[in-house]
C-alpha atoms as a PDB file:
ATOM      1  CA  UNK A   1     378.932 122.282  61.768  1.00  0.00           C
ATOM      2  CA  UNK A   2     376.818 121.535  64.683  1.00  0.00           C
ATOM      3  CA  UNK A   3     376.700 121.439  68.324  1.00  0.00           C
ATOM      4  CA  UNK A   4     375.664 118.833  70.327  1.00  0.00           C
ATOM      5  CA  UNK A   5     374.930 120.165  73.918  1.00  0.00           C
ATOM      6  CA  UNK A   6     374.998 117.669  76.901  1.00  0.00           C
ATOM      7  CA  UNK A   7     372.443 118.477  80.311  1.00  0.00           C
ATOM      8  CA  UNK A   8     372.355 116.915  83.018  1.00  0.00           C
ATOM      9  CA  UNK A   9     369.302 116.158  84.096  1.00  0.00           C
ATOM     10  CA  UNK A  10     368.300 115.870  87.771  1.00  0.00           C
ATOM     11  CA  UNK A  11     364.872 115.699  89.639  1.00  0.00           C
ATOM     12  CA  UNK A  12     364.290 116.751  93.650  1.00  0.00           C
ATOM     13  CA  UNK A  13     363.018 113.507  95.324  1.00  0.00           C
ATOM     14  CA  UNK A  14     359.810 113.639  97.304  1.00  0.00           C
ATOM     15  CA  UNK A  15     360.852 112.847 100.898  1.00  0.00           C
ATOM     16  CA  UNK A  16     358.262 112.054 103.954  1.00  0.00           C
ATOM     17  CA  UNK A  17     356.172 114.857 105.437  1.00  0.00           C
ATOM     18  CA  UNK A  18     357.494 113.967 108.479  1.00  0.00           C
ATOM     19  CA  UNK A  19     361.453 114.115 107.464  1.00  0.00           C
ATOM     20  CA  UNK A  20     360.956 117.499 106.061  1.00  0.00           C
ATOM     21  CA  UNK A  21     359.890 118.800 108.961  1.00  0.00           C
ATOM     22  CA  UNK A  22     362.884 117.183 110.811  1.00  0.00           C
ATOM     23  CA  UNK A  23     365.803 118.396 108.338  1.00  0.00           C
ATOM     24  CA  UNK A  24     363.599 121.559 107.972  1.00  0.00           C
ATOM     25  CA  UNK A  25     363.522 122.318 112.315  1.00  0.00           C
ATOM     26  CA  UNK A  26     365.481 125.640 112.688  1.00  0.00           C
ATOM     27  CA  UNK A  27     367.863 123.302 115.780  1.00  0.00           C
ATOM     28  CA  UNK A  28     368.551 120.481 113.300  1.00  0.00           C
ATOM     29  CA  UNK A  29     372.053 120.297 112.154  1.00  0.00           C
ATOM     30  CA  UNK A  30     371.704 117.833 109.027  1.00  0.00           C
ATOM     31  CA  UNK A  31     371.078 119.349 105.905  1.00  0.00           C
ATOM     32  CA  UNK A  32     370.360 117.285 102.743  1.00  0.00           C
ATOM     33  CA  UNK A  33     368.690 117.477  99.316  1.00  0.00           C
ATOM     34  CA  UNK A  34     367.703 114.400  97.301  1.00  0.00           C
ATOM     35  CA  UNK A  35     367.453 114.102  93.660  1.00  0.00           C
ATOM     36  CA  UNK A  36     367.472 111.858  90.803  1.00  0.00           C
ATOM     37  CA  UNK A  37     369.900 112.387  87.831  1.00  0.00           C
ATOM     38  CA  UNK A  38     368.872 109.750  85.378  1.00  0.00           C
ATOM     39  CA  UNK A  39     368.632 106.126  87.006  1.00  0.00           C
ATOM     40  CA  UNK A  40     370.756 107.777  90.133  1.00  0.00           C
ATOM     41  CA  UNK A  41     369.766 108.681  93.040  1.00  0.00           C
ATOM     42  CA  UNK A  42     371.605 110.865  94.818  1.00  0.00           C
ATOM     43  CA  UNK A  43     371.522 112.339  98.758  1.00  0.00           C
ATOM     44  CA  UNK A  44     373.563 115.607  99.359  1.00  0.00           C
ATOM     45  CA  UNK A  45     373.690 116.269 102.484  1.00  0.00           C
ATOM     46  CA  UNK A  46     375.402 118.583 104.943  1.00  0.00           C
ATOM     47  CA  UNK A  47     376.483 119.687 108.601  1.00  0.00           C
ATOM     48  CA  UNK A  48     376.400 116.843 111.313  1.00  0.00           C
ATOM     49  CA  UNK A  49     375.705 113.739 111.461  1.00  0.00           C
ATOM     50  CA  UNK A  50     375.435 112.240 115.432  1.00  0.00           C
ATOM     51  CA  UNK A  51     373.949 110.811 118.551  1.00  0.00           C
ATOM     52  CA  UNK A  52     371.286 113.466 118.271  1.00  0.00           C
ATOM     53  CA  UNK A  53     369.568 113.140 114.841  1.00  0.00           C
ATOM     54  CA  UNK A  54     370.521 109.557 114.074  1.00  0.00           C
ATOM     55  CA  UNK A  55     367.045 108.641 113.500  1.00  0.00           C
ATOM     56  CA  UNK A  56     366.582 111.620 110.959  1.00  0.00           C
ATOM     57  CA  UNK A  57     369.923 110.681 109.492  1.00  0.00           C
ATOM     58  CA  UNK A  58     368.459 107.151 109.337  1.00  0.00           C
ATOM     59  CA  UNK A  59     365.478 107.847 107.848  1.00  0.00           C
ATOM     60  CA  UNK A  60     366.827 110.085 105.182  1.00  0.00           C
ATOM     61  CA  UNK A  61     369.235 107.021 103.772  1.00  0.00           C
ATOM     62  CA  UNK A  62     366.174 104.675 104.004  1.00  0.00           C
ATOM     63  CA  UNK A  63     363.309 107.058 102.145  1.00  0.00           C
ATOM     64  CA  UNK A  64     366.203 107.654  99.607  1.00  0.00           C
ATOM     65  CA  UNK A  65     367.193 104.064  98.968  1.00  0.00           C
ATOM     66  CA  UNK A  66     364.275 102.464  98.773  1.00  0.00           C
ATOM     67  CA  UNK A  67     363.748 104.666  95.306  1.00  0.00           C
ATOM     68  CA  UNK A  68     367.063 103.526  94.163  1.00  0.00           C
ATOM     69  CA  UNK A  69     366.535 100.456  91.308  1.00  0.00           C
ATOM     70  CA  UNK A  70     369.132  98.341  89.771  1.00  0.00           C
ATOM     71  CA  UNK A  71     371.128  99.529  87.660  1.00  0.00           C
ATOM     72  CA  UNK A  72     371.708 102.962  88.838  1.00  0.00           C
ATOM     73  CA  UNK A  73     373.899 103.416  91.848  1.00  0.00           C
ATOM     74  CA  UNK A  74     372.696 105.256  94.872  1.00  0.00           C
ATOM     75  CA  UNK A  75     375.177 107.994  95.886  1.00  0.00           C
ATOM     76  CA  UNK A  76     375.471 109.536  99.275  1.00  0.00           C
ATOM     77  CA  UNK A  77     377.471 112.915  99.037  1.00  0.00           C
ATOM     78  CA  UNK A  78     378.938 113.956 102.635  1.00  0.00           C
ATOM     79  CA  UNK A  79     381.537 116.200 101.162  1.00  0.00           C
ATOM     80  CA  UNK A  80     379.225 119.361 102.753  1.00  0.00           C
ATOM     81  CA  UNK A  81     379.473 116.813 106.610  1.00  0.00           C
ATOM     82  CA  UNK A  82     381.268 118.750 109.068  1.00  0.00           C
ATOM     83  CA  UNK A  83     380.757 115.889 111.450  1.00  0.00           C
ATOM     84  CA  UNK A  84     379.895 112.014 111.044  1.00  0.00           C
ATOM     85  CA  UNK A  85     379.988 109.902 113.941  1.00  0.00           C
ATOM     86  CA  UNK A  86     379.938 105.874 114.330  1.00  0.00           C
ATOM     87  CA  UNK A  87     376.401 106.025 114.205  1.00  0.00           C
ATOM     88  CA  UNK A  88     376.305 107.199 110.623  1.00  0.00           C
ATOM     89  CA  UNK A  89     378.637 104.783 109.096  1.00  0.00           C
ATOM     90  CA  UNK A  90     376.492 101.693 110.478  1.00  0.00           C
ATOM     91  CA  UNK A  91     373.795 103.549 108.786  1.00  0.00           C
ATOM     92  CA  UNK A  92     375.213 103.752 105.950  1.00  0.00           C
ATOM     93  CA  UNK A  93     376.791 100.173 105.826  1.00  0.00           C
ATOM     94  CA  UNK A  94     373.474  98.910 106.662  1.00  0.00           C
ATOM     95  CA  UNK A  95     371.836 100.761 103.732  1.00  0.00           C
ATOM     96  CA  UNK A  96     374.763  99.195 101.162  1.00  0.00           C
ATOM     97  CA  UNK A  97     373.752  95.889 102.175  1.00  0.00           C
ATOM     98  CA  UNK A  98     370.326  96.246 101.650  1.00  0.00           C
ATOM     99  CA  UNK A  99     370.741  98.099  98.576  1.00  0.00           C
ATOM    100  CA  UNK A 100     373.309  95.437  97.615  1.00  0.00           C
ATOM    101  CA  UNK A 101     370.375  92.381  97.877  1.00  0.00           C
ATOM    102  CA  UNK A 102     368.586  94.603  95.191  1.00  0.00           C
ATOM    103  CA  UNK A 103     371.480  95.224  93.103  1.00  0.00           C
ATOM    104  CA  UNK A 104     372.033  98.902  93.683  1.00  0.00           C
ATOM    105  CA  UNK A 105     375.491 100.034  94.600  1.00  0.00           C
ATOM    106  CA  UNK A 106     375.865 102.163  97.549  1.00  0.00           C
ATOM    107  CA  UNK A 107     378.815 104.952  96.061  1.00  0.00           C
ATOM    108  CA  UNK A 108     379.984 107.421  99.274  1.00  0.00           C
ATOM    109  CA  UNK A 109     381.687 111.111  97.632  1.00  0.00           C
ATOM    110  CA  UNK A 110     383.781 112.927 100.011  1.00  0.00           C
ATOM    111  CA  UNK A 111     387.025 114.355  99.678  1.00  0.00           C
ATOM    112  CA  UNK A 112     387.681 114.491 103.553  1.00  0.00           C
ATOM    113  CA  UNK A 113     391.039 112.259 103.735  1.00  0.00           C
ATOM    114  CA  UNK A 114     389.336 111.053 107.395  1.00  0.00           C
ATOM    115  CA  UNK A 115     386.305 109.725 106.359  1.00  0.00           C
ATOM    116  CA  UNK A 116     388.402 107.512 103.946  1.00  0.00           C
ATOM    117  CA  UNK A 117     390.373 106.195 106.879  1.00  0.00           C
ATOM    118  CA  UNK A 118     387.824 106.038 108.996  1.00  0.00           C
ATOM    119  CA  UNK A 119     386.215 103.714 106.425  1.00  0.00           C
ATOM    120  CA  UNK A 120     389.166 102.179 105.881  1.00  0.00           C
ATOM    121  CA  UNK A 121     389.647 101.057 110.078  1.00  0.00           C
ATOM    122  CA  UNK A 122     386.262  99.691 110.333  1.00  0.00           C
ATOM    123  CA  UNK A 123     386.606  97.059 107.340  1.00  0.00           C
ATOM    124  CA  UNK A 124     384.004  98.810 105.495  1.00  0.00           C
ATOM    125  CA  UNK A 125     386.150  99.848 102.075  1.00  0.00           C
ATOM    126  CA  UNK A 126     384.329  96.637 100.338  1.00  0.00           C
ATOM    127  CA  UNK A 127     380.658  98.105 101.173  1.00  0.00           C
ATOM    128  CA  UNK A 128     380.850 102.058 101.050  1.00  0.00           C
ATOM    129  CA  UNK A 129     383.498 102.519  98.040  1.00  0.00           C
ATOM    130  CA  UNK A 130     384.182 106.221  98.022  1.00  0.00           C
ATOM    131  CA  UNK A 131     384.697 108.642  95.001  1.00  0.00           C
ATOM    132  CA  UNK A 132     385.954 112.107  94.989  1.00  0.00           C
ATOM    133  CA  UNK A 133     383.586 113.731  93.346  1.00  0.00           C
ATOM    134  CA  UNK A 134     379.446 113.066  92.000  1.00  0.00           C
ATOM    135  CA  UNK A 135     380.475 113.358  88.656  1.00  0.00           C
ATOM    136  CA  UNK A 136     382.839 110.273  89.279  1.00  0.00           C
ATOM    137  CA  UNK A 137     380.405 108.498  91.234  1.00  0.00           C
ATOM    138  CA  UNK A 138     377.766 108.666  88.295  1.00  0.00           C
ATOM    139  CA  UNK A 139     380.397 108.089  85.857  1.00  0.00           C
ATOM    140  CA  UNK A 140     380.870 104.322  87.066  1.00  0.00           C
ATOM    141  CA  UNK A 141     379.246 101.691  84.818  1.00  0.00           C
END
């Protein structure tokens, strides 16, 4: 008999010097880790997203998509997001389209039942399709 063991195997993007030290600043109230996990790419991030660090949040989606290449999706979890306003959904539509033009799939994860409608009431469901959980985000083909 033998046993075949599965990893999953995931890599910490390099980010900018400069957005390190802005998720890093002891006042800022975005967290967010990037990694890789096999052609993925994969932003986790966490607190608030608002008027106030827009440009950080902004930056973070850009750095991260940029190293997103067709095939593998890009995946932006903001089930840890206490807090997103307008600001971060154009953001984040804006990165889906570009992504889109270089045939990368922009995959939201949350679980929060009001970032779903608030997707939803802005006319965004066809851009930022949302999954419940990394694991189901990745799984998509």
């Amino acid at each position: 008999m033998s046993l075949v063991i599965a990893e999953s195997f995931s890599t910490h993007l390099t980010l900018s010097t400069r957005l390190v030290y802005q998720l890093g600043e002891p006042r800022s109230t975005l967290r967010a880790i990037t990694d890789r996990s096999g052609e993925a790419v994969v932003i986790h991030a966490g607190g608030e997203v608002d008027a106030c660090n827009e440009n950080t949040w902004r930056q973070l989606v850009t750095e991260a998509a940029a190293t997103a290449t067709a095939p593998g999706p890009f995946i932006v979890d903001v089930s840890d997001v206490d807090f997103m306003g307008c600001c971060a959904y154009t953001v984040l539509a804006e990165a889906a389209e570009d992504c889109r033009r270089r045939g990368v799939e922009l995959r939201l994860v949350t679980h929060a039942p009001i970032v779903t409608r608030i997707v939803d009431a802005c006319g965004l469901s066809a851009v930022l399709p949302i999954y419940p959980t990394v694991d189901s985000a990745l799984a998509i083909s």
